[in-house]
ModelCIF file with pLDDT and N, C-alpha, C, O atoms, coordinates in Angstrom:
data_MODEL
#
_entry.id   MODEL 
#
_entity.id                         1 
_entity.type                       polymer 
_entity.pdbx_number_of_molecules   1 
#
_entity_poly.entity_id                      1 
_entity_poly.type                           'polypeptide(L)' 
_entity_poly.nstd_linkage                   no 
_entity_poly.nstd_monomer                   no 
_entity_poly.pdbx_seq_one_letter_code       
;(UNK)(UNK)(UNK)(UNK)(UNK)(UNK)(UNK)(UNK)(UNK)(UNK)(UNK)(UNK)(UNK)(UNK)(UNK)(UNK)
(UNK)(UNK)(UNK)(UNK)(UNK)(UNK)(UNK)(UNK)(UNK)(UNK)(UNK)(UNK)(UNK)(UNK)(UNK)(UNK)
(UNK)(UNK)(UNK)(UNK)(UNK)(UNK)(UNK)(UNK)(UNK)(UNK)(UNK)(UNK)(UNK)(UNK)(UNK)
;
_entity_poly.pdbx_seq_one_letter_code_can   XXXXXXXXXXXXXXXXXXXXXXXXXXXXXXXXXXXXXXXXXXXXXXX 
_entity_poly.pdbx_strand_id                 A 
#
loop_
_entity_poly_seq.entity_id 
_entity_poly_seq.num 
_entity_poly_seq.mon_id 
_entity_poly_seq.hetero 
1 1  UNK n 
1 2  UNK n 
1 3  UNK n 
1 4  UNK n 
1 5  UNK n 
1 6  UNK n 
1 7  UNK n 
1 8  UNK n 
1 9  UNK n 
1 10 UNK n 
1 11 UNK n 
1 12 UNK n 
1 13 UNK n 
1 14 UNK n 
1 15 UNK n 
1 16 UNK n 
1 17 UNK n 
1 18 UNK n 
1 19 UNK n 
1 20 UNK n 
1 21 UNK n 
1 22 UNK n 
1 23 UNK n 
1 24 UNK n 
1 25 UNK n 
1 26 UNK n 
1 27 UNK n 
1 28 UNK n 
1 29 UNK n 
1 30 UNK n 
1 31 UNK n 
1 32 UNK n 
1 33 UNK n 
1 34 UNK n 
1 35 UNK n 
1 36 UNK n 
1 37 UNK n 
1 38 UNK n 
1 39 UNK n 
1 40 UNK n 
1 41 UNK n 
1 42 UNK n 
1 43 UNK n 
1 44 UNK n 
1 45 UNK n 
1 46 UNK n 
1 47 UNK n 
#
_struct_asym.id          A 
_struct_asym.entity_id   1 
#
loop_
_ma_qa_metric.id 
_ma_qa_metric.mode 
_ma_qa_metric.name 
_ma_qa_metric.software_group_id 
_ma_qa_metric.type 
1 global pLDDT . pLDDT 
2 local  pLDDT . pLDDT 
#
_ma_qa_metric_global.metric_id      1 
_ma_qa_metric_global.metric_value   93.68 
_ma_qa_metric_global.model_id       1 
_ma_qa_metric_global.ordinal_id     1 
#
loop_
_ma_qa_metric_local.label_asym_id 
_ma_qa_metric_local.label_comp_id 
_ma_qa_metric_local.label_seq_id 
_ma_qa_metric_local.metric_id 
_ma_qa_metric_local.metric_value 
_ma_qa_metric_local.model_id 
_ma_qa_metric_local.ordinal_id 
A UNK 1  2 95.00 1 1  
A UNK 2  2 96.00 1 2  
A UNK 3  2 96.00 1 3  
A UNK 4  2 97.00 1 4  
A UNK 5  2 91.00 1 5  
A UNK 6  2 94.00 1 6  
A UNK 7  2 95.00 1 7  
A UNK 8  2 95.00 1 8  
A UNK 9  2 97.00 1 9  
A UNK 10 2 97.00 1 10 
A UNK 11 2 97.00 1 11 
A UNK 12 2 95.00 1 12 
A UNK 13 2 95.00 1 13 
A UNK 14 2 96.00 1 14 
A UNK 15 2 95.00 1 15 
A UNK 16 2 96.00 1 16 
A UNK 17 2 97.00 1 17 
A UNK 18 2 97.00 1 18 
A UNK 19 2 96.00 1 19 
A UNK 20 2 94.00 1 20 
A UNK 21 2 95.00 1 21 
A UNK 22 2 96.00 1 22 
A UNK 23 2 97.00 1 23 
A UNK 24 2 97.00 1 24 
A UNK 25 2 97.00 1 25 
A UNK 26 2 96.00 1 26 
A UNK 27 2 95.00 1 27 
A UNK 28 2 94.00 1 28 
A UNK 29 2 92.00 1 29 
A UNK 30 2 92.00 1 30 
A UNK 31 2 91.00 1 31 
A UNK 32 2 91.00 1 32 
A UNK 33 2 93.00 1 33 
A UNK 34 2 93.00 1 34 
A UNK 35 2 93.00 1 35 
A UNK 36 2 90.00 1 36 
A UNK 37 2 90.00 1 37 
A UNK 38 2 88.00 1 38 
A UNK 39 2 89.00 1 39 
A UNK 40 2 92.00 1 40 
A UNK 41 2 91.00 1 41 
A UNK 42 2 93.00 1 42 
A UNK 43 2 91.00 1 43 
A UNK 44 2 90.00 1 44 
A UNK 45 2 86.00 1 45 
A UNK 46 2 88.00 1 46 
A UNK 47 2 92.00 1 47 
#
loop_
_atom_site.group_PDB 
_atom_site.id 
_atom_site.type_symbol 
_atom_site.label_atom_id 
_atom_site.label_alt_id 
_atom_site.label_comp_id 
_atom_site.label_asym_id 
_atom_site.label_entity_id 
_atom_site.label_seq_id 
_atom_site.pdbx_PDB_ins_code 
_atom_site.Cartn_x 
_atom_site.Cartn_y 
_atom_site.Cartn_z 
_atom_site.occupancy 
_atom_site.B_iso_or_equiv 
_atom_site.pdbx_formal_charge 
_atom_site.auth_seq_id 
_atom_site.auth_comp_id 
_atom_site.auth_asym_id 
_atom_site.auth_atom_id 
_atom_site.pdbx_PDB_model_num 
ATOM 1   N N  . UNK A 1 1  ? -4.493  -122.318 -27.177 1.00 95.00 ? 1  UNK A N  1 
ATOM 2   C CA . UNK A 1 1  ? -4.348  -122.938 -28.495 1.00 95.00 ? 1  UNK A CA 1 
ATOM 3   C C  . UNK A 1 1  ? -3.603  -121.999 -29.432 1.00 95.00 ? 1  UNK A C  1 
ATOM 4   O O  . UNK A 1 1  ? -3.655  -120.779 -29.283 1.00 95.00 ? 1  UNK A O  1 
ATOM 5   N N  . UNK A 1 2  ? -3.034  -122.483 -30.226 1.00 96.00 ? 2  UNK A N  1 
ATOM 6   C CA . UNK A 1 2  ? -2.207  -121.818 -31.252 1.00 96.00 ? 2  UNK A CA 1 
ATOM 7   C C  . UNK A 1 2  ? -2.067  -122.183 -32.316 1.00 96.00 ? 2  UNK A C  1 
ATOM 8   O O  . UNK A 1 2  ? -1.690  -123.340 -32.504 1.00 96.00 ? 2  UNK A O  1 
ATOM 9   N N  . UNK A 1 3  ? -2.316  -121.344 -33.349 1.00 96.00 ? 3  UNK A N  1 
ATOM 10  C CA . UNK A 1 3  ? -2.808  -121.868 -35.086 1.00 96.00 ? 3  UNK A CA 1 
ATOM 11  C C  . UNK A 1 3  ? -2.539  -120.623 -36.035 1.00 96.00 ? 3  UNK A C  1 
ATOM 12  O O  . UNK A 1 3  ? -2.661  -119.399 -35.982 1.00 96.00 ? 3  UNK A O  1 
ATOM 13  N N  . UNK A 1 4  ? -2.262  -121.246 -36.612 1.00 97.00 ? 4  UNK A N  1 
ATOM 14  C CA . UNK A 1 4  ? -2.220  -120.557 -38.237 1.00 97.00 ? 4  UNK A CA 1 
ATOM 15  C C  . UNK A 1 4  ? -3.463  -119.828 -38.724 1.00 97.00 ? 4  UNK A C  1 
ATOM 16  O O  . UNK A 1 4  ? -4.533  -120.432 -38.651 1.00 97.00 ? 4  UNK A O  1 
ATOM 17  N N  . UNK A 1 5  ? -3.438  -118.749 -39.152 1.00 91.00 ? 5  UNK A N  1 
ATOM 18  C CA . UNK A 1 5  ? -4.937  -118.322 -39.782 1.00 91.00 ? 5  UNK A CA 1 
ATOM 19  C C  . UNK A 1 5  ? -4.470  -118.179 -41.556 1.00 91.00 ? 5  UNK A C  1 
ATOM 20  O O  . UNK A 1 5  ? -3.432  -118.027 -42.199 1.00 91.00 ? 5  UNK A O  1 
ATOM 21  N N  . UNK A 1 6  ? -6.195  -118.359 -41.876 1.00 94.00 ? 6  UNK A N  1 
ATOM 22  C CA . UNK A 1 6  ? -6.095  -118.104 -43.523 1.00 94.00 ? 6  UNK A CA 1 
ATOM 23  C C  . UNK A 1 6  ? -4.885  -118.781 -44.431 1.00 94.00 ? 6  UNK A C  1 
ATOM 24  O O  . UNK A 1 6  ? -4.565  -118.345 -45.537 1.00 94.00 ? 6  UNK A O  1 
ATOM 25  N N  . UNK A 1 7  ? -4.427  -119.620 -43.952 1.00 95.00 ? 7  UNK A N  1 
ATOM 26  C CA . UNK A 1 7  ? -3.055  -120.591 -44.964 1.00 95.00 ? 7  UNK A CA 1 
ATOM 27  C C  . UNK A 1 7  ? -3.976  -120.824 -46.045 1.00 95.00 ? 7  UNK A C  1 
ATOM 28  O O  . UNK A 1 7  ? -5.004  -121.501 -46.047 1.00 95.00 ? 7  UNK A O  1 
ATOM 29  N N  . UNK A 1 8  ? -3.381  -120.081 -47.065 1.00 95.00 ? 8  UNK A N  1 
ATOM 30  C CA . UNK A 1 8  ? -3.537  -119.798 -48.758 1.00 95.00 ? 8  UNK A CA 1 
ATOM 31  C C  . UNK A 1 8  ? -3.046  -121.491 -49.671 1.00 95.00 ? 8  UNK A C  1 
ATOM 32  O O  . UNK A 1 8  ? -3.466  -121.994 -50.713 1.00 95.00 ? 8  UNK A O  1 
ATOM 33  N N  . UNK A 1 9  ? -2.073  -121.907 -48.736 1.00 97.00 ? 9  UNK A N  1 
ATOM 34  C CA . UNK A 1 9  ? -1.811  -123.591 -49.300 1.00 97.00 ? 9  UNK A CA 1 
ATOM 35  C C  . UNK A 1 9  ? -3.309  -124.862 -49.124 1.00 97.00 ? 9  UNK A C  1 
ATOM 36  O O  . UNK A 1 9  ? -3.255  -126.074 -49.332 1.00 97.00 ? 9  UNK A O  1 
ATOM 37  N N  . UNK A 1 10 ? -4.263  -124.214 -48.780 1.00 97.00 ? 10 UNK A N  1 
ATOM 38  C CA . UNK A 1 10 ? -5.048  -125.490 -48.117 1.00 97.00 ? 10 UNK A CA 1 
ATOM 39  C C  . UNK A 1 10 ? -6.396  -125.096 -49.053 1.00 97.00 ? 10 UNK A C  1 
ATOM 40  O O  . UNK A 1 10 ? -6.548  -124.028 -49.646 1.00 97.00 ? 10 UNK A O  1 
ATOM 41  N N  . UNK A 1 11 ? -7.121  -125.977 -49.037 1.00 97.00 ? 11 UNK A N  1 
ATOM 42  C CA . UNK A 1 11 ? -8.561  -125.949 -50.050 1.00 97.00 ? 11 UNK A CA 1 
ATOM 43  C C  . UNK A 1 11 ? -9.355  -125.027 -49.294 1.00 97.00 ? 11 UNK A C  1 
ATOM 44  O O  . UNK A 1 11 ? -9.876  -125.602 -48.338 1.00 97.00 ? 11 UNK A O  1 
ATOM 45  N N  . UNK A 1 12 ? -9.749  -123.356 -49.393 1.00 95.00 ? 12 UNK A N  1 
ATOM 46  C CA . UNK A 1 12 ? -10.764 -122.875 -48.894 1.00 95.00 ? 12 UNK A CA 1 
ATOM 47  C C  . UNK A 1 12 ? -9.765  -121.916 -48.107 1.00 95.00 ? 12 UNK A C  1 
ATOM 48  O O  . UNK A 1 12 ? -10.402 -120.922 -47.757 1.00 95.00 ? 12 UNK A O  1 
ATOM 49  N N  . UNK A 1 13 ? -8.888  -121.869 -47.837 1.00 95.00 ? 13 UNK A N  1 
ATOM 50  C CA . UNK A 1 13 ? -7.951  -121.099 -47.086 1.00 95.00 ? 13 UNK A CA 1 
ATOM 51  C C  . UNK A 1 13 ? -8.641  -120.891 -45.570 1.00 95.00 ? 13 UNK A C  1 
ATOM 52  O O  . UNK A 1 13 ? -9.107  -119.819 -45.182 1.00 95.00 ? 13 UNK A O  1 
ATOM 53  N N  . UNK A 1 14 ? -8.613  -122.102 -44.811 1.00 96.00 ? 14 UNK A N  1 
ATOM 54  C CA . UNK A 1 14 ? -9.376  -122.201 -43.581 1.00 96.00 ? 14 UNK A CA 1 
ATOM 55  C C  . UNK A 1 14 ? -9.046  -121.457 -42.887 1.00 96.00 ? 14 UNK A C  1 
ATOM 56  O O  . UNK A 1 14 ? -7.850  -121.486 -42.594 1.00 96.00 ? 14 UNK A O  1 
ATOM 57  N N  . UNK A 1 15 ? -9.965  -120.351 -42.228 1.00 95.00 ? 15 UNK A N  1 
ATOM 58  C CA . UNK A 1 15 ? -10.134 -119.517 -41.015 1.00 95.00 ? 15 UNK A CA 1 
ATOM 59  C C  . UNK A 1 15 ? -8.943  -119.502 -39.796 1.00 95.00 ? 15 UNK A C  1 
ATOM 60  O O  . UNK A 1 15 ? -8.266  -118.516 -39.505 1.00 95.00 ? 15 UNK A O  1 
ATOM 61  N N  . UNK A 1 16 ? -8.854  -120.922 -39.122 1.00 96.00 ? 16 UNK A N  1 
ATOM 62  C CA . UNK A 1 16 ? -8.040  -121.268 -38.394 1.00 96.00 ? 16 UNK A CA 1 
ATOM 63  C C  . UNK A 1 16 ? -7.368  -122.865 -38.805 1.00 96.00 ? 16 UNK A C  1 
ATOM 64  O O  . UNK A 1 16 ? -8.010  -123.866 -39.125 1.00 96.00 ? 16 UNK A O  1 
ATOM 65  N N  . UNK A 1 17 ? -6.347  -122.765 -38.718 1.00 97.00 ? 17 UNK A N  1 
ATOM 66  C CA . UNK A 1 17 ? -5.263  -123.995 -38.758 1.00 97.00 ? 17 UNK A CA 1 
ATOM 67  C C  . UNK A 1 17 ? -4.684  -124.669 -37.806 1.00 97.00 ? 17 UNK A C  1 
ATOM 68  O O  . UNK A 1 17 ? -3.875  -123.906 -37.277 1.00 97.00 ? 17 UNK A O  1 
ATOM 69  N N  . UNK A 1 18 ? -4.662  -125.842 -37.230 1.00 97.00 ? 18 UNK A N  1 
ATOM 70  C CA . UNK A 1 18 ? -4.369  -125.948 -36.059 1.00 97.00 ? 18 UNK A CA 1 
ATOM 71  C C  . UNK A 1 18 ? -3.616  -127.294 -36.583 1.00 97.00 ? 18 UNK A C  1 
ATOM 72  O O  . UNK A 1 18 ? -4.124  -128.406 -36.443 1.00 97.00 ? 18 UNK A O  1 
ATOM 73  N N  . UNK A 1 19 ? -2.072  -127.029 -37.337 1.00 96.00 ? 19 UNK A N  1 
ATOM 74  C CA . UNK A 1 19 ? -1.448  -127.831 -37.628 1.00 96.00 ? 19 UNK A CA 1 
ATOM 75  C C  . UNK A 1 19 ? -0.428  -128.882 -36.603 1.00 96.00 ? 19 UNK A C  1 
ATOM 76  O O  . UNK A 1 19 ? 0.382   -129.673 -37.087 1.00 96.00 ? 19 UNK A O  1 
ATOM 77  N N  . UNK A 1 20 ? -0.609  -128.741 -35.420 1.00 94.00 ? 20 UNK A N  1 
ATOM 78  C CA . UNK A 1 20 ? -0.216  -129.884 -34.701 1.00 94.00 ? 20 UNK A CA 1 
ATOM 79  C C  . UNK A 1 20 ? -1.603  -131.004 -34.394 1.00 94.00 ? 20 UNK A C  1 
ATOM 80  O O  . UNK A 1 20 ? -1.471  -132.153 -33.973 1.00 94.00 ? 20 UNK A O  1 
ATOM 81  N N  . UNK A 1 21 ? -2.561  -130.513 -34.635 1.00 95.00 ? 21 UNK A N  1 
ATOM 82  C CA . UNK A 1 21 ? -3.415  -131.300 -34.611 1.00 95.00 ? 21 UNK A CA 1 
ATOM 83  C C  . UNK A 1 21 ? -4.282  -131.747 -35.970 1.00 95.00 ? 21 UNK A C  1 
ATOM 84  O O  . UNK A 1 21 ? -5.302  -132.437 -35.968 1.00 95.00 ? 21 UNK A O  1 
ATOM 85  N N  . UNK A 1 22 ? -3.485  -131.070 -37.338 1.00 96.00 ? 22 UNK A N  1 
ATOM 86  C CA . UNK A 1 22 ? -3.905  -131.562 -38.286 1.00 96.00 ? 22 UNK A CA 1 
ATOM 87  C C  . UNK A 1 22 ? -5.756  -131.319 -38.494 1.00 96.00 ? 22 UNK A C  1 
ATOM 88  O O  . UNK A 1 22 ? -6.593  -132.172 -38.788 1.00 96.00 ? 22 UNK A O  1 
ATOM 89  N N  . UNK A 1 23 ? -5.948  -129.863 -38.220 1.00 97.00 ? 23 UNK A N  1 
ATOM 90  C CA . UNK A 1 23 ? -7.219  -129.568 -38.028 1.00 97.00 ? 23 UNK A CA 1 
ATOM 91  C C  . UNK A 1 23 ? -7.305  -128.548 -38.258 1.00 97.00 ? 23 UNK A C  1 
ATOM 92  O O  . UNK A 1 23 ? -6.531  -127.695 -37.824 1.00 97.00 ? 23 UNK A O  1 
ATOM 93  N N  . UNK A 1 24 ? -8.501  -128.269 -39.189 1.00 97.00 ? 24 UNK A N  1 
ATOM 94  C CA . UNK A 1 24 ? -8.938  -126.797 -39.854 1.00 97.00 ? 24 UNK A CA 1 
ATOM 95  C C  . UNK A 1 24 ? -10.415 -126.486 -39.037 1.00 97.00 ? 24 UNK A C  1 
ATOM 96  O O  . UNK A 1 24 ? -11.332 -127.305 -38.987 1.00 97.00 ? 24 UNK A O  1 
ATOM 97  N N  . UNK A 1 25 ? -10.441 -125.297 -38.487 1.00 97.00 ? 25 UNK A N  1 
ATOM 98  C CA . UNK A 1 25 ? -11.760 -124.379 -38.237 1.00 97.00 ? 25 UNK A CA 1 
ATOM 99  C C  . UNK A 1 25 ? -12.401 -123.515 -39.444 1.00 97.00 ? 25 UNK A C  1 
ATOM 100 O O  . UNK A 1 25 ? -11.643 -122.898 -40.193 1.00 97.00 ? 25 UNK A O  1 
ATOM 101 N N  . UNK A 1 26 ? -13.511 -123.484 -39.590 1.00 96.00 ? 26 UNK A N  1 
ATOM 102 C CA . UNK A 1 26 ? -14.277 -122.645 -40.610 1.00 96.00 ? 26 UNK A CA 1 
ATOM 103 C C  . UNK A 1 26 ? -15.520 -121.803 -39.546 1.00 96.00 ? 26 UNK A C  1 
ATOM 104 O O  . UNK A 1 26 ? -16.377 -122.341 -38.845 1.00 96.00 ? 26 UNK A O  1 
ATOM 105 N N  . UNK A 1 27 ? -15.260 -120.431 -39.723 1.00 95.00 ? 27 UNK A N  1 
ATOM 106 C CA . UNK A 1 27 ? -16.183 -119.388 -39.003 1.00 95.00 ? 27 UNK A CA 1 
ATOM 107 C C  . UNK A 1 27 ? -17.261 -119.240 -40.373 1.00 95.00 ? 27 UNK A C  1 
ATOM 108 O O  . UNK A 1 27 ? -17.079 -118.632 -41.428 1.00 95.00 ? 27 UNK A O  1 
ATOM 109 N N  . UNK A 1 28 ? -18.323 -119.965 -39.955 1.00 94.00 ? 28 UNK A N  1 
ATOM 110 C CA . UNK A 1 28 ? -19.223 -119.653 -40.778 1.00 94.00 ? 28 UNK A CA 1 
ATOM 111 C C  . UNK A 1 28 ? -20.621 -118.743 -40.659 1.00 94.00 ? 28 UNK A C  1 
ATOM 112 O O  . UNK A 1 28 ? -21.466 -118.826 -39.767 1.00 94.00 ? 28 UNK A O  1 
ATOM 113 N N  . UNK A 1 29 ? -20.619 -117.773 -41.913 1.00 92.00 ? 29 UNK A N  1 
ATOM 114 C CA . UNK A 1 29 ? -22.319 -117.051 -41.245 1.00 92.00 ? 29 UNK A CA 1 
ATOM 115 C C  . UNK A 1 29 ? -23.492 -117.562 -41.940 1.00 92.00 ? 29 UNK A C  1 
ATOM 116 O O  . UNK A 1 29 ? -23.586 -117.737 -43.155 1.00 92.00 ? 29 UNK A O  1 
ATOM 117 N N  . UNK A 1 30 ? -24.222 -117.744 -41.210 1.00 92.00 ? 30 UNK A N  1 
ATOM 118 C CA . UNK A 1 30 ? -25.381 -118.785 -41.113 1.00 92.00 ? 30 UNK A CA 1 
ATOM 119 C C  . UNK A 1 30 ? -26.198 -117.976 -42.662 1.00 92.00 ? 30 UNK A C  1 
ATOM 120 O O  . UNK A 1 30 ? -27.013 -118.530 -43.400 1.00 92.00 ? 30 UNK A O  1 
ATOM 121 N N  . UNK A 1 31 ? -25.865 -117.099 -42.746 1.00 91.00 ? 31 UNK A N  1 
ATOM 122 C CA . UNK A 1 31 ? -27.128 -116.210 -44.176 1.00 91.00 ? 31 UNK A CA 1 
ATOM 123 C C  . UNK A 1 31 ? -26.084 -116.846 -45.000 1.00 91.00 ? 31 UNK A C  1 
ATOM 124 O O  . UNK A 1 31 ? -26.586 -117.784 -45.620 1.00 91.00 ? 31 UNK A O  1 
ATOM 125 N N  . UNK A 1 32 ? -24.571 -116.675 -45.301 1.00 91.00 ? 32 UNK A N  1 
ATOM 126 C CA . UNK A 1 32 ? -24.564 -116.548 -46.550 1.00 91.00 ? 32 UNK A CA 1 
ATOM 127 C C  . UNK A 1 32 ? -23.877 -118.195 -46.987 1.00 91.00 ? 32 UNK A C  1 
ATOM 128 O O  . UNK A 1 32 ? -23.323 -118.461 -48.053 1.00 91.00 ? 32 UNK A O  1 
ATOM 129 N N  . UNK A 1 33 ? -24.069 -118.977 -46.028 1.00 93.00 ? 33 UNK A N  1 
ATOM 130 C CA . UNK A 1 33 ? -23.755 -120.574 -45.734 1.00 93.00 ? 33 UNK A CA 1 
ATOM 131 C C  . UNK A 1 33 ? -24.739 -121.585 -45.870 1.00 93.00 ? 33 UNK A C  1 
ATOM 132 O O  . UNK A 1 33 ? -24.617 -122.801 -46.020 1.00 93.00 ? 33 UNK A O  1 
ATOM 133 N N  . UNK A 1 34 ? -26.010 -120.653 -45.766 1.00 93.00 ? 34 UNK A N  1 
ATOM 134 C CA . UNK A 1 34 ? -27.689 -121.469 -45.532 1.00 93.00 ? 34 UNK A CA 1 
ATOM 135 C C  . UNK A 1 34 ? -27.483 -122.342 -44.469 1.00 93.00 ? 34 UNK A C  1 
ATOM 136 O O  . UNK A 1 34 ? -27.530 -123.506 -44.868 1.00 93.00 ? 34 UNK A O  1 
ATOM 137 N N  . UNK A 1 35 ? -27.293 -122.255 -43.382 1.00 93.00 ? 35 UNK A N  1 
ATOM 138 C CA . UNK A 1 35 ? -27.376 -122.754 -42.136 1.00 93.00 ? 35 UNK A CA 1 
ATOM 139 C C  . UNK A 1 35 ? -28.935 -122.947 -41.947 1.00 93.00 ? 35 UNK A C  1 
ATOM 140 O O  . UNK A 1 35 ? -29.746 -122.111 -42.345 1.00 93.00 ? 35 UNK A O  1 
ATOM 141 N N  . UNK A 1 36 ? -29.173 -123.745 -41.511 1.00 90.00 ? 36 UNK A N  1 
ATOM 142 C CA . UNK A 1 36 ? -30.604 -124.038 -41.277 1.00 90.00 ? 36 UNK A CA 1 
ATOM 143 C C  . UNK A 1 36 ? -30.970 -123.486 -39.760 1.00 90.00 ? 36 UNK A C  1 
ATOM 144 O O  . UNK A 1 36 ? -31.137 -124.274 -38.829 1.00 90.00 ? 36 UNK A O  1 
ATOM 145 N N  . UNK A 1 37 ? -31.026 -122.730 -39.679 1.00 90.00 ? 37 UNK A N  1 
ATOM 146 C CA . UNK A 1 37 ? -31.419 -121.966 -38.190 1.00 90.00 ? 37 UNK A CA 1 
ATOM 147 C C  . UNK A 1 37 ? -32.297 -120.900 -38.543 1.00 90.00 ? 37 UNK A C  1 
ATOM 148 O O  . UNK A 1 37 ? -32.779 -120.623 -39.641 1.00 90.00 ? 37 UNK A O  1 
ATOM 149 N N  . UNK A 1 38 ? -32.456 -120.226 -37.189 1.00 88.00 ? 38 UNK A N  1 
ATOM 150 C CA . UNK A 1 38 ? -33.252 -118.799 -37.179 1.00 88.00 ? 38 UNK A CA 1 
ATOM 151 C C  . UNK A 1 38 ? -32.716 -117.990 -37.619 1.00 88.00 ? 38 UNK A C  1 
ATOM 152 O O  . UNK A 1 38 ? -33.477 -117.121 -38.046 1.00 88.00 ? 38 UNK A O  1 
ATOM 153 N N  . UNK A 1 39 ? -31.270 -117.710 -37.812 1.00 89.00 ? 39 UNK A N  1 
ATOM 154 C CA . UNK A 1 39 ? -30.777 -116.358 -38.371 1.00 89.00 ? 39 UNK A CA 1 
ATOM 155 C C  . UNK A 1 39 ? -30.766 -116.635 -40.282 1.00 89.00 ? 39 UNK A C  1 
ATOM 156 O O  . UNK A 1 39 ? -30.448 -115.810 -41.138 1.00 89.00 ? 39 UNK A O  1 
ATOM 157 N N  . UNK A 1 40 ? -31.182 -117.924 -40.464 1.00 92.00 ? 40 UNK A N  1 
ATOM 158 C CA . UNK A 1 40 ? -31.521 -117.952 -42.069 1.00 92.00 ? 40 UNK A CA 1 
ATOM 159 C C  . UNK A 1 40 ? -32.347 -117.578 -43.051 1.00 92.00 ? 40 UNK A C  1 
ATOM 160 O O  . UNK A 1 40 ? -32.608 -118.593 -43.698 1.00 92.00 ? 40 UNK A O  1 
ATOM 161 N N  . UNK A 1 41 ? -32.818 -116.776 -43.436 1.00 91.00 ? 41 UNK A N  1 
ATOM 162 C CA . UNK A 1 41 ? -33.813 -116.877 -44.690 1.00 91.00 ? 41 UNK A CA 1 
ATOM 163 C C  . UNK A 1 41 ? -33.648 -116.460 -45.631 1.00 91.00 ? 41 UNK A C  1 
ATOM 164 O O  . UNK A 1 41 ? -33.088 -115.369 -45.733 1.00 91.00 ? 41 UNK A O  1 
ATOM 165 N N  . UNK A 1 42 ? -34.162 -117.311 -46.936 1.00 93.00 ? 42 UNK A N  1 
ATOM 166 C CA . UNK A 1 42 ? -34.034 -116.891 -48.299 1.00 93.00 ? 42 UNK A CA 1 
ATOM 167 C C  . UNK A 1 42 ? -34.258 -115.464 -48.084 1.00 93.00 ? 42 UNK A C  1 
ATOM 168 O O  . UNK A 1 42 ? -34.824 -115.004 -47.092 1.00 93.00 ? 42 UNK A O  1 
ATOM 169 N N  . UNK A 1 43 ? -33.705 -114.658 -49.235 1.00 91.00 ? 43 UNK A N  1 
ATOM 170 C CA . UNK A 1 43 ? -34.143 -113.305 -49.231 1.00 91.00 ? 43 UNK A CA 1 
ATOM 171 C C  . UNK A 1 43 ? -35.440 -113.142 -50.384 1.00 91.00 ? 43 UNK A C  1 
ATOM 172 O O  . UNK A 1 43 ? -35.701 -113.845 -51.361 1.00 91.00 ? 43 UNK A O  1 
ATOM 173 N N  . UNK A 1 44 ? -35.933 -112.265 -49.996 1.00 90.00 ? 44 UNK A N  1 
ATOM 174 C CA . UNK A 1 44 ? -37.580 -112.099 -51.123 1.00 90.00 ? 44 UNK A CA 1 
ATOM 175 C C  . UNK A 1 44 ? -36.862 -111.093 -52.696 1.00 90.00 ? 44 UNK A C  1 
ATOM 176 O O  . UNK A 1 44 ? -36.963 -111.489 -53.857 1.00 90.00 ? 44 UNK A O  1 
ATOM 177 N N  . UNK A 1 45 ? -36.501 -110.395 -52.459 1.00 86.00 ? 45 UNK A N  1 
ATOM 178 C CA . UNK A 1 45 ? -36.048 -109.654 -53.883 1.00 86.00 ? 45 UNK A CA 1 
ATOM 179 C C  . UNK A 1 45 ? -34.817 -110.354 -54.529 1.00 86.00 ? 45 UNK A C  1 
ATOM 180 O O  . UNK A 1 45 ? -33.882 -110.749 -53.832 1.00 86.00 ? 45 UNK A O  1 
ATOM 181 N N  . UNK A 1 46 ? -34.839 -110.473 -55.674 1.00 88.00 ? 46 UNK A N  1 
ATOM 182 C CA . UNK A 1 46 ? -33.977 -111.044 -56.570 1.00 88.00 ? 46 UNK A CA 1 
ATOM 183 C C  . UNK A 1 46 ? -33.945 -112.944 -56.188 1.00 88.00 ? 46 UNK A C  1 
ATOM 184 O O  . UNK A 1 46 ? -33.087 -113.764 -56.515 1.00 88.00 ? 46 UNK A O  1 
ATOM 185 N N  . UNK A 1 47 ? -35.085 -113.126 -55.486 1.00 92.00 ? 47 UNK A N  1 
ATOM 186 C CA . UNK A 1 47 ? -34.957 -114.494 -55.413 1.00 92.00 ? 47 UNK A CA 1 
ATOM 187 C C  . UNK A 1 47 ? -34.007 -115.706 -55.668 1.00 92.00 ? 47 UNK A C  1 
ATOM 188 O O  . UNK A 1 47 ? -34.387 -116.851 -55.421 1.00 92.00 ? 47 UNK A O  1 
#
């Protein structure tokens, strides 16, 4: 596969671009995204 990274023209400047297929990837981390999984939790200080 072959794509564009970080294109500054697009909403969010998506991770990966995969402009023959008109398709954006987003690498997301689960803490600072609130992914609802095990690697999530609120943090206790500064609530």
């Amino acid at each position: 596969f072959r794509y564009r990274f970080h294109v500054s023209s697009l909403p969010g400047k998506p991770d990966l671009v995969f402009p023959r297929y008109k398709a954006v990837l987003f690498v997301q981390g689960c803490f600072w995204h609130q992914h609802q999984c095990a690697m999530f939790h609120w943090p206790k200080t500064r609530a």
